[in-house]
PDB file of N, CA and C in Angstrom:
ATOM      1  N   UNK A   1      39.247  -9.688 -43.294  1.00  0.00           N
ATOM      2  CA  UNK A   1      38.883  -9.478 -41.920  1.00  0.00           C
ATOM      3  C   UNK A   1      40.041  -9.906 -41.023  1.00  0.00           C
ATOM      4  N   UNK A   2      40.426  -9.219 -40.106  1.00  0.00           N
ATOM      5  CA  UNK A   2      40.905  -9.567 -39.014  1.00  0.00           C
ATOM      6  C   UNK A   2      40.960  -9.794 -37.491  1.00  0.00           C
ATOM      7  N   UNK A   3      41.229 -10.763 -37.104  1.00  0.00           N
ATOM      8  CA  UNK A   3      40.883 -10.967 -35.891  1.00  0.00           C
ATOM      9  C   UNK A   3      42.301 -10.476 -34.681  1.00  0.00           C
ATOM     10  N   UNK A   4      42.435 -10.402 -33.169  1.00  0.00           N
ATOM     11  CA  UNK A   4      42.965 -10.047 -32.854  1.00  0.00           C
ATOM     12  C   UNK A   4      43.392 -11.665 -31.887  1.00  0.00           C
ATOM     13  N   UNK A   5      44.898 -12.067 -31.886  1.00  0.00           N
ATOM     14  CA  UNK A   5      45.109 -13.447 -31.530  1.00  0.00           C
ATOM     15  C   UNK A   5      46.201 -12.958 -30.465  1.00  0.00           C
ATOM     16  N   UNK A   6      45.932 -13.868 -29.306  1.00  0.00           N
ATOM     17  CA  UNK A   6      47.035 -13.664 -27.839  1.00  0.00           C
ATOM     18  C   UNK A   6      47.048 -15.308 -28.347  1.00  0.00           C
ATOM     19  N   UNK A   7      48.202 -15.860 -29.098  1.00  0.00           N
ATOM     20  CA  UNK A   7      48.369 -17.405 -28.669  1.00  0.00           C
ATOM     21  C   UNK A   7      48.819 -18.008 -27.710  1.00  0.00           C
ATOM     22  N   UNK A   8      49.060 -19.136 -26.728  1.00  0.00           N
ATOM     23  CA  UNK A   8      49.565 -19.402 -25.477  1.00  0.00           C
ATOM     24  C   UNK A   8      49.756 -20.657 -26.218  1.00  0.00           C
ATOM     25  N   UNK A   9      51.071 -21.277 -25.611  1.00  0.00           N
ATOM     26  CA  UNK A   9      51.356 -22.617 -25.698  1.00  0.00           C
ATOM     27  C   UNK A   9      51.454 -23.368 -24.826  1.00  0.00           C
ATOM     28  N   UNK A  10      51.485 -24.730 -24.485  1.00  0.00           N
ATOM     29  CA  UNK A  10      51.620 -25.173 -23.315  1.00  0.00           C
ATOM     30  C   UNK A  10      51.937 -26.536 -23.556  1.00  0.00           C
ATOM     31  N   UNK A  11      53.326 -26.766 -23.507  1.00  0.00           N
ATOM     32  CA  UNK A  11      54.367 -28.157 -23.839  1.00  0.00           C
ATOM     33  C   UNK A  11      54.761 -28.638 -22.747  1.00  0.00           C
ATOM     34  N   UNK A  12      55.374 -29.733 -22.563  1.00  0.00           N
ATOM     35  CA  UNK A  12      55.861 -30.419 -22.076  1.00  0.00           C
ATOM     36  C   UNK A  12      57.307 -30.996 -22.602  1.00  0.00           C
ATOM     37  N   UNK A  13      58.276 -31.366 -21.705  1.00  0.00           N
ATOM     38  CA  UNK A  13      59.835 -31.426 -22.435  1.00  0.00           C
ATOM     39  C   UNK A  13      60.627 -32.720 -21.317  1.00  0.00           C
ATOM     40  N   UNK A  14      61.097 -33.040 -21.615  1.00  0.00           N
ATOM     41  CA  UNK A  14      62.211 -34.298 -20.928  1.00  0.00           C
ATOM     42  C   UNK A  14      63.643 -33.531 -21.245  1.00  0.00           C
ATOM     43  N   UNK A  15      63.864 -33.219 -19.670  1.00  0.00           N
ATOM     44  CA  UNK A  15      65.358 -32.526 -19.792  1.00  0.00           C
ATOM     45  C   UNK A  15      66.558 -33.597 -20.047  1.00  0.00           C
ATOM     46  N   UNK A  16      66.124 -34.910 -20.026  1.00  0.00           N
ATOM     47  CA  UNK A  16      66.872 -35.864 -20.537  1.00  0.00           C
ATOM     48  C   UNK A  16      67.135 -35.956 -21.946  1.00  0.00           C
ATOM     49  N   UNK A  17      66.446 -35.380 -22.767  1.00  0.00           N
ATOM     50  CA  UNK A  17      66.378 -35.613 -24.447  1.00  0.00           C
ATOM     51  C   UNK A  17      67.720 -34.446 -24.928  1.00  0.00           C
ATOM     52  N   UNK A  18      67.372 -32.935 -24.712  1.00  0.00           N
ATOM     53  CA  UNK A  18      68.109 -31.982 -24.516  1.00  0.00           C
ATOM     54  C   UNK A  18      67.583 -31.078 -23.605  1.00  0.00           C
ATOM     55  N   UNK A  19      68.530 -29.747 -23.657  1.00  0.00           N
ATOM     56  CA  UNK A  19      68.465 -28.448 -22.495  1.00  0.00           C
ATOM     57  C   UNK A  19      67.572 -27.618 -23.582  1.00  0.00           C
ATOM     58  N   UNK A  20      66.568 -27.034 -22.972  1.00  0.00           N
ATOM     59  CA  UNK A  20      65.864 -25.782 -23.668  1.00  0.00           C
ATOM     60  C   UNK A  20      66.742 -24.959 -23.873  1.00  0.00           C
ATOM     61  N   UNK A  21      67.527 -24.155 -24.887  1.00  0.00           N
ATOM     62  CA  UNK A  21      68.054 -23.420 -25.676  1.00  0.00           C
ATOM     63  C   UNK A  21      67.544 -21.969 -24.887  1.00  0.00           C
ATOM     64  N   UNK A  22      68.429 -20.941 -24.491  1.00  0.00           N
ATOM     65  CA  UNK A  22      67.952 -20.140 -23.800  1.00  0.00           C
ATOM     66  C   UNK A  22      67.200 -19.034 -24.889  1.00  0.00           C
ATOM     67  N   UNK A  23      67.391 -18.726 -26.044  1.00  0.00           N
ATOM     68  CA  UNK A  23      66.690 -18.319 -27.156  1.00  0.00           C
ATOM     69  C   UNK A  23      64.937 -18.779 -26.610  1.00  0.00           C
ATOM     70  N   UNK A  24      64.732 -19.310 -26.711  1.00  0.00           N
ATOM     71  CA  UNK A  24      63.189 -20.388 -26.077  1.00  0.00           C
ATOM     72  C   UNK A  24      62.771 -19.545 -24.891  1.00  0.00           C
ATOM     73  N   UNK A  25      63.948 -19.579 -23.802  1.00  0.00           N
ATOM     74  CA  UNK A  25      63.407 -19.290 -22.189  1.00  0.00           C
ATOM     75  C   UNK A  25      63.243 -17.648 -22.130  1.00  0.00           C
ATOM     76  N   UNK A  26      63.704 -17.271 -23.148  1.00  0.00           N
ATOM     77  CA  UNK A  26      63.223 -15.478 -22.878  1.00  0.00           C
ATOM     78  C   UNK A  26      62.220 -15.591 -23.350  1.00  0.00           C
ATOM     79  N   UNK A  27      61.610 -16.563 -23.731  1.00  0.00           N
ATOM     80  CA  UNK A  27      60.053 -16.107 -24.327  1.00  0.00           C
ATOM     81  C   UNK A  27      59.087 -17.084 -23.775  1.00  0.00           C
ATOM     82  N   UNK A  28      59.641 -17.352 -22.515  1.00  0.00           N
ATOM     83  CA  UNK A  28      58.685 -18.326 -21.840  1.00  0.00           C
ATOM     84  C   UNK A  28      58.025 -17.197 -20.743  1.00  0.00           C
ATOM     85  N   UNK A  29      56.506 -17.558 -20.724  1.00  0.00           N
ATOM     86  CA  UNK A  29      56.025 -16.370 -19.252  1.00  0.00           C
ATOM     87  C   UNK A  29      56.110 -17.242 -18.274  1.00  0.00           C
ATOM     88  N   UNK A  30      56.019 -18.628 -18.154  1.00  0.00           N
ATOM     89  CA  UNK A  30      55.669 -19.372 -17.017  1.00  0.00           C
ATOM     90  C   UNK A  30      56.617 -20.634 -17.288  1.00  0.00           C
ATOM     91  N   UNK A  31      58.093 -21.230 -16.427  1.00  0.00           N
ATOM     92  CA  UNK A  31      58.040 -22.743 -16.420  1.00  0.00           C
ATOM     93  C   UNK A  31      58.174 -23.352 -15.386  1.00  0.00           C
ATOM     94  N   UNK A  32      57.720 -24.195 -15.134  1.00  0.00           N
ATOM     95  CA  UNK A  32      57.291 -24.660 -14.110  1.00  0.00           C
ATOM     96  C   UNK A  32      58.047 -26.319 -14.310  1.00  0.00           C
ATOM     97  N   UNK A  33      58.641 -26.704 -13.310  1.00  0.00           N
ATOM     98  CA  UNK A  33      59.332 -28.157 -13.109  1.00  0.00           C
ATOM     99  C   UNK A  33      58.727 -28.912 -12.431  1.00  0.00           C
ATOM    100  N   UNK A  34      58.564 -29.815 -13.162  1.00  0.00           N
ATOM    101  CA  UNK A  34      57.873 -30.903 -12.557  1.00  0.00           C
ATOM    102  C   UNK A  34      58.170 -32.190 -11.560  1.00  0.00           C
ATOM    103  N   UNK A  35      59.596 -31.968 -11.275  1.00  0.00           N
ATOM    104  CA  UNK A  35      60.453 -32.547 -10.363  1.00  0.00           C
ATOM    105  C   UNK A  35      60.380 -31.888  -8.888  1.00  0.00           C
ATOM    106  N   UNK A  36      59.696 -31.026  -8.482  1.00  0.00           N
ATOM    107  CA  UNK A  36      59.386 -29.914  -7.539  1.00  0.00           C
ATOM    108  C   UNK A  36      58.159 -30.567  -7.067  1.00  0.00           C
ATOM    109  N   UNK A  37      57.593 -30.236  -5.761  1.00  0.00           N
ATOM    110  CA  UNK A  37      55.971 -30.601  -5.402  1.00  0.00           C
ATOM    111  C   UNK A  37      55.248 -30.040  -6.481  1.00  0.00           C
ATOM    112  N   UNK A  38      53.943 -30.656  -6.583  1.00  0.00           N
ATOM    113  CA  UNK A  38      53.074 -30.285  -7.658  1.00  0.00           C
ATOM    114  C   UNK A  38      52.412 -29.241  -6.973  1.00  0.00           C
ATOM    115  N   UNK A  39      51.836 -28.479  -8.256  1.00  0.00           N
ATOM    116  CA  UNK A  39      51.096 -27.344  -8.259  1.00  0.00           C
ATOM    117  C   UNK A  39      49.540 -27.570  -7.834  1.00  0.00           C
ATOM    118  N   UNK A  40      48.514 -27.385  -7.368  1.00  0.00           N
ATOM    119  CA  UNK A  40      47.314 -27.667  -7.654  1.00  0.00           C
ATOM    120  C   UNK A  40      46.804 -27.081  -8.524  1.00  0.00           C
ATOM    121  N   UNK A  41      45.215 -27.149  -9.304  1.00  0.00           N
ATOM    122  CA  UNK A  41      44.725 -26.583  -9.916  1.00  0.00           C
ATOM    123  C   UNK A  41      44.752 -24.910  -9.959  1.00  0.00           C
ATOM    124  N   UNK A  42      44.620 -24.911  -8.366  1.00  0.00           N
ATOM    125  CA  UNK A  42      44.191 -23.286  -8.270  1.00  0.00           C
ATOM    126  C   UNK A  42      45.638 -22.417  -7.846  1.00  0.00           C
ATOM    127  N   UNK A  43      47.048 -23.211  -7.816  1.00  0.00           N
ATOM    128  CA  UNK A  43      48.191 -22.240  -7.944  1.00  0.00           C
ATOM    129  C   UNK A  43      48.668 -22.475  -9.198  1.00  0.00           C
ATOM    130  N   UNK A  44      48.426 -23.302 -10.053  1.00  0.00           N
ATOM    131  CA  UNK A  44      48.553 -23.143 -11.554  1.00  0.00           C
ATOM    132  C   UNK A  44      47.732 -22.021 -12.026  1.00  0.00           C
ATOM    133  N   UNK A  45      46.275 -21.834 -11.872  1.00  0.00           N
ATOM    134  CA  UNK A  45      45.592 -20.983 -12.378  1.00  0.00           C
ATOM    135  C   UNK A  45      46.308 -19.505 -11.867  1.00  0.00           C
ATOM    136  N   UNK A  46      46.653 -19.310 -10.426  1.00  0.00           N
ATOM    137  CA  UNK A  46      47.045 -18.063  -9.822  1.00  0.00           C
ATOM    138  C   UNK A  46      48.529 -17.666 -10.632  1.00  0.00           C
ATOM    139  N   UNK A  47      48.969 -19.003 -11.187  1.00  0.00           N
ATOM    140  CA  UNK A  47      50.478 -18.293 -11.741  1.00  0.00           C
ATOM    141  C   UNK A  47      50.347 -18.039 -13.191  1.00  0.00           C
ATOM    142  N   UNK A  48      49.185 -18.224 -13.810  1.00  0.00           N
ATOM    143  CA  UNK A  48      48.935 -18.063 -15.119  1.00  0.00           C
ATOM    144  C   UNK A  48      48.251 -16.162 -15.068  1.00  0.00           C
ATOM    145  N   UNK A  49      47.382 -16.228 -14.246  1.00  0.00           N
ATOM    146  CA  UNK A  49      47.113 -14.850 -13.865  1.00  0.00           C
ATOM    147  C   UNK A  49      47.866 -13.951 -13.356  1.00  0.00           C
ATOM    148  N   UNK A  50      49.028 -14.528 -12.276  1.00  0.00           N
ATOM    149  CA  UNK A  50      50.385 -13.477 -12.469  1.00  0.00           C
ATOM    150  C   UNK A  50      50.558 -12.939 -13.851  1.00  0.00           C
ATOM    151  N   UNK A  51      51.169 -13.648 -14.241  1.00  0.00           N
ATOM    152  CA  UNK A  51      51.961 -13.585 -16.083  1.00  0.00           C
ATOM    153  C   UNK A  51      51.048 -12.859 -16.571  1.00  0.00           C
ATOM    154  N   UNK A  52      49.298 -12.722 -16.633  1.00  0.00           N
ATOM    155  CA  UNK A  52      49.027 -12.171 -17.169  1.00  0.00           C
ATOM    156  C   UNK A  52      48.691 -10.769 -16.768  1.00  0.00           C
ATOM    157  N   UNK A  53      48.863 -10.395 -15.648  1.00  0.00           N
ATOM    158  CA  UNK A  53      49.045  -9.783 -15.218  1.00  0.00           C
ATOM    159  C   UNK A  53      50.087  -8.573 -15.318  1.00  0.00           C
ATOM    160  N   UNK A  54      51.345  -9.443 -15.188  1.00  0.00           N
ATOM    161  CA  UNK A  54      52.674  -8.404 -15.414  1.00  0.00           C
ATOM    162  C   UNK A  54      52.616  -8.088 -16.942  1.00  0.00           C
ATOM    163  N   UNK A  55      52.176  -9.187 -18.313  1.00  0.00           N
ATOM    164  CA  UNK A  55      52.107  -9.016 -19.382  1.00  0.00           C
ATOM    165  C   UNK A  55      51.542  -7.827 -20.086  1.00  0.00           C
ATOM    166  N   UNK A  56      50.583  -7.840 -19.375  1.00  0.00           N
ATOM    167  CA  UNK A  56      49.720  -6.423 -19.434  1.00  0.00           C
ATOM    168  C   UNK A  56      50.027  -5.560 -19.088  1.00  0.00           C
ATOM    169  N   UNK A  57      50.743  -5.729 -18.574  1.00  0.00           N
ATOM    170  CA  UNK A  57      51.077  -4.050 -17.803  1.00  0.00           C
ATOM    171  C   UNK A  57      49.957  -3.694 -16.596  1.00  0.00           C
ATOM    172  N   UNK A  58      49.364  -4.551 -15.727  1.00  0.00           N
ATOM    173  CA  UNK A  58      48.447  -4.381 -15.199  1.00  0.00           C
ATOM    174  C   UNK A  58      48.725  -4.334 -13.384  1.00  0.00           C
ATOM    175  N   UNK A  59      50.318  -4.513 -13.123  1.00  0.00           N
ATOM    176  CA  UNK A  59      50.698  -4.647 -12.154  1.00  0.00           C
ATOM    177  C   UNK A  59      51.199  -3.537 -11.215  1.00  0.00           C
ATOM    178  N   UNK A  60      50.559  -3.108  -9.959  1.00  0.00           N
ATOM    179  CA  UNK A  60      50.852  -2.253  -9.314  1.00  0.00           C
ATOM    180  C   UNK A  60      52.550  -1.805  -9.165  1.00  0.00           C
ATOM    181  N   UNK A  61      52.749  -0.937  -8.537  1.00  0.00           N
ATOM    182  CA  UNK A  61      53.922  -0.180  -8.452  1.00  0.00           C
ATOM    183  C   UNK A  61      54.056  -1.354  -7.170  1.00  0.00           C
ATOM    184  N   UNK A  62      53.367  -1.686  -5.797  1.00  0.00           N
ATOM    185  CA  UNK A  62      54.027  -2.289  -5.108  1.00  0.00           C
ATOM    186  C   UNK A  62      54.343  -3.799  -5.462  1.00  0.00           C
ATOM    187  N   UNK A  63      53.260  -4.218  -5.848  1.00  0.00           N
ATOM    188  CA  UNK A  63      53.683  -5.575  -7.089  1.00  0.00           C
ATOM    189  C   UNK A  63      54.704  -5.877  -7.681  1.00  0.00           C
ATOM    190  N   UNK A  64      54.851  -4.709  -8.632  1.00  0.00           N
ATOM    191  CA  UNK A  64      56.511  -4.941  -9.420  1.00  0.00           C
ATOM    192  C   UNK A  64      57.594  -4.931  -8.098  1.00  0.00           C
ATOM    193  N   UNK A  65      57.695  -3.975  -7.030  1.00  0.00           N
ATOM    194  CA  UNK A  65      58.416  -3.803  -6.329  1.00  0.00           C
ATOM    195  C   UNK A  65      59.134  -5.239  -5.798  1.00  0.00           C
ATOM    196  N   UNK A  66      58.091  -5.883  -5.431  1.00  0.00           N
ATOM    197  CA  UNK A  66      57.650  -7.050  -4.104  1.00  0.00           C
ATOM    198  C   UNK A  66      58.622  -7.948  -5.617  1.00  0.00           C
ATOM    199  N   UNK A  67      58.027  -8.181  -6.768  1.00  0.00           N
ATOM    200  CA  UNK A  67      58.552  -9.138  -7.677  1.00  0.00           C
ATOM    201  C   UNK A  67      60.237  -8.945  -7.844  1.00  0.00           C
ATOM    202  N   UNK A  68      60.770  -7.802  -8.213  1.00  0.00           N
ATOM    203  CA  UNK A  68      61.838  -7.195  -8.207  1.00  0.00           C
ATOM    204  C   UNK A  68      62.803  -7.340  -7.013  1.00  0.00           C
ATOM    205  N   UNK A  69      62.156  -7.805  -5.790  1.00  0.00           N
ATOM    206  CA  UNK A  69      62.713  -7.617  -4.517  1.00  0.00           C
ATOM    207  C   UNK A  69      63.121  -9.020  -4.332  1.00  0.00           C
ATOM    208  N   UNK A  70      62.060 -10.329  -5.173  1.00  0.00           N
ATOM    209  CA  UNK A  70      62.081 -11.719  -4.874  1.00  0.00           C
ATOM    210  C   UNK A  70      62.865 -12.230  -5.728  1.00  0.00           C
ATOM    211  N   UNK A  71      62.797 -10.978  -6.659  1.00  0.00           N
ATOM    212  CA  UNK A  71      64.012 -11.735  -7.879  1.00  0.00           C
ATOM    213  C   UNK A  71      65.708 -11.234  -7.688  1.00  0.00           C
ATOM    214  N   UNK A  72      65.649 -10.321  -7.097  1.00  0.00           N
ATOM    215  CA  UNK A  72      67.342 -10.229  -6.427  1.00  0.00           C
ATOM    216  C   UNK A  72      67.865 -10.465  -5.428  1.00  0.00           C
ATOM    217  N   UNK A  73      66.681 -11.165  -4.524  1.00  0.00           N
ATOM    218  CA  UNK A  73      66.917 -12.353  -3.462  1.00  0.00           C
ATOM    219  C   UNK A  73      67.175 -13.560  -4.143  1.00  0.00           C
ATOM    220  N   UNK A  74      66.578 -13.963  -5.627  1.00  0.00           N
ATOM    221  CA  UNK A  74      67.096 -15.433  -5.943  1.00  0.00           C
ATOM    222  C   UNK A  74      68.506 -14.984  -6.480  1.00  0.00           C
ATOM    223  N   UNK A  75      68.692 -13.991  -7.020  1.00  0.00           N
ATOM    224  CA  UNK A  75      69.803 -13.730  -7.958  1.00  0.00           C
ATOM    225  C   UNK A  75      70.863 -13.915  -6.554  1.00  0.00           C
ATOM    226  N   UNK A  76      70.928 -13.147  -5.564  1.00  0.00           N
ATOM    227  CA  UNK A  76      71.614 -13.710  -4.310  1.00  0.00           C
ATOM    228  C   UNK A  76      71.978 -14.976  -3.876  1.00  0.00           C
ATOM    229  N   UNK A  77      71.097 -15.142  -3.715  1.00  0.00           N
ATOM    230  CA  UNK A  77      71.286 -16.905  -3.023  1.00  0.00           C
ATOM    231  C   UNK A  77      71.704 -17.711  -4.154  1.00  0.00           C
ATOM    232  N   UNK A  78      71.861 -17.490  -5.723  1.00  0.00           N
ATOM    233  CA  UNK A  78      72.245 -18.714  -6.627  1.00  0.00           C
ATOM    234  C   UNK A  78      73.816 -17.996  -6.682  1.00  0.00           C
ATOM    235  N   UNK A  79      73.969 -16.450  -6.499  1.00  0.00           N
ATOM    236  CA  UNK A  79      75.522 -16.179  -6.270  1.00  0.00           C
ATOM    237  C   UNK A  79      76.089 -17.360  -5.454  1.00  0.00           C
ATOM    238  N   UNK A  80      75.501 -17.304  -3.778  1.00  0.00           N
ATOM    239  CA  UNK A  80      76.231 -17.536  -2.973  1.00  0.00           C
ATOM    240  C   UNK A  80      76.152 -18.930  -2.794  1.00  0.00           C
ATOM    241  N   UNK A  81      75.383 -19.788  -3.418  1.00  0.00           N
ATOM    242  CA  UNK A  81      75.564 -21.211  -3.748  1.00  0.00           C
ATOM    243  C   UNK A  81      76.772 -21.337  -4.308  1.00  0.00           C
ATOM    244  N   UNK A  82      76.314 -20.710  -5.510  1.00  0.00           N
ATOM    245  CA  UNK A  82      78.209 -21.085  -7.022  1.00  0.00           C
ATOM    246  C   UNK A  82      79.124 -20.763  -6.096  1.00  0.00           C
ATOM    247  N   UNK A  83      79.146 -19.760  -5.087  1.00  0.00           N
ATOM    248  CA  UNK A  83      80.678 -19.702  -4.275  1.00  0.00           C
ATOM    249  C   UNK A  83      80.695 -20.817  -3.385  1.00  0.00           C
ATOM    250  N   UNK A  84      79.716 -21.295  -2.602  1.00  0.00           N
ATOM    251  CA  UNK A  84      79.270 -22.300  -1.571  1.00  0.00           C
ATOM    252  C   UNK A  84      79.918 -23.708  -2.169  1.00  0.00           C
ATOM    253  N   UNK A  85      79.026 -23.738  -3.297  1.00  0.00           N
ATOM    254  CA  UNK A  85      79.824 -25.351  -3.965  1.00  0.00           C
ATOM    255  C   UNK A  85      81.029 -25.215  -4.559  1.00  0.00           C
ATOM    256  N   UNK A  86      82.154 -24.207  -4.648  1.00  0.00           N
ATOM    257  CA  UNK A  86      83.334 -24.296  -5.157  1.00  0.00           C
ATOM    258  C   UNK A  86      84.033 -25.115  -4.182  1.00  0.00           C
ATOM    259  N   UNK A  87      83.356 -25.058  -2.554  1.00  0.00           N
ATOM    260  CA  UNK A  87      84.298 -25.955  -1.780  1.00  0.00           C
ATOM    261  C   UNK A  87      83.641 -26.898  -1.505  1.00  0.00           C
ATOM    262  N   UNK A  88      82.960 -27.705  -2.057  1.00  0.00           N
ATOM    263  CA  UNK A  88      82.130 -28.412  -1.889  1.00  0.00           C
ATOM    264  C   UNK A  88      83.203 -29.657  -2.360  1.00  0.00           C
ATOM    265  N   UNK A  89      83.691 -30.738  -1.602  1.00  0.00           N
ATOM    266  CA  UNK A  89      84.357 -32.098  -2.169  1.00  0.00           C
ATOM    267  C   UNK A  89      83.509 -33.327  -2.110  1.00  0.00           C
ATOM    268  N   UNK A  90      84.053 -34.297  -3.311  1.00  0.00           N
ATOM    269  CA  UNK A  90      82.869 -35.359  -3.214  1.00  0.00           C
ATOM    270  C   UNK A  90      83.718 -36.449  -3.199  1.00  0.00           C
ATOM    271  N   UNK A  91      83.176 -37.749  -2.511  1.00  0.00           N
ATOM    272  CA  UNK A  91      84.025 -38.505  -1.983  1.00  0.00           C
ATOM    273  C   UNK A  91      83.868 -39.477  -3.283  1.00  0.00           C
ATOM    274  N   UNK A  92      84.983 -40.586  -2.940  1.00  0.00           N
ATOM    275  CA  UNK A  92      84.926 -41.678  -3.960  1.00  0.00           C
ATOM    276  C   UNK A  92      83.741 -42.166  -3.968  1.00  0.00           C
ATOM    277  N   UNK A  93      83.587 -42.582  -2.394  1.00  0.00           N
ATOM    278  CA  UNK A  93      82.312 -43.306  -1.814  1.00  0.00           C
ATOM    279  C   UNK A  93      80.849 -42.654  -2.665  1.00  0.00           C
ATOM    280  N   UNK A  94      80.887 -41.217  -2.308  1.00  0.00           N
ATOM    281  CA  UNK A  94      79.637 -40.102  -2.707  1.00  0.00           C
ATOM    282  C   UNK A  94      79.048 -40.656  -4.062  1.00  0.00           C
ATOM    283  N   UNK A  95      80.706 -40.787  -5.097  1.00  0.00           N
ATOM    284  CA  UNK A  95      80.783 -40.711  -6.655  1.00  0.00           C
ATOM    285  C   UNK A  95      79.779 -42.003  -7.098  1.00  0.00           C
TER     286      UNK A  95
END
């Protein structure tokens, strides 16, 4: 007999121990940092239902759009940081 299995995992990690291996992060649907304001119950639940959402294939044409649109606005702004902090100097004092 067979059954039909969607497994989900849900770990926890200390970026102090090591770096998640990017092999790992393409197969992550959701990570979430915990050094950031916390999530509540019900935007944890809403970002688990994203994921499952896009996973499925269940996501509108303007949906993907809107996602696609927020994700080459971050891809932007982490460009223009890496150029931003090339002139970025730090003092003895700072160090």
């Amino acid at each position: 007999m067979k059954y039909p299995c969607k497994p989900i995992m849900i770990a926890t990690m200390n970026a102090e121990d090591s770096e998640l291996k990017d092999v790992f992060l393409d197969r992550i649907g959701i990570a979430l940092n915990a050094d950031t304001e916390p999530l509540s119950i019900e935007e944890r639940v809403e970002a688990v239902r994203k994921v499952l959402t896009y996973s499925e294939g269940r996501m509108t044409s303007e949906e993907l759009q809107e996602l696609y649109t927020k994700e080459e606005q971050l891809k932007a702004a982490i460009v223009f940081s890496r150029e931003y902090i090339k002139e970025t100097k730090i003092s003895n004092a700072q160090v």
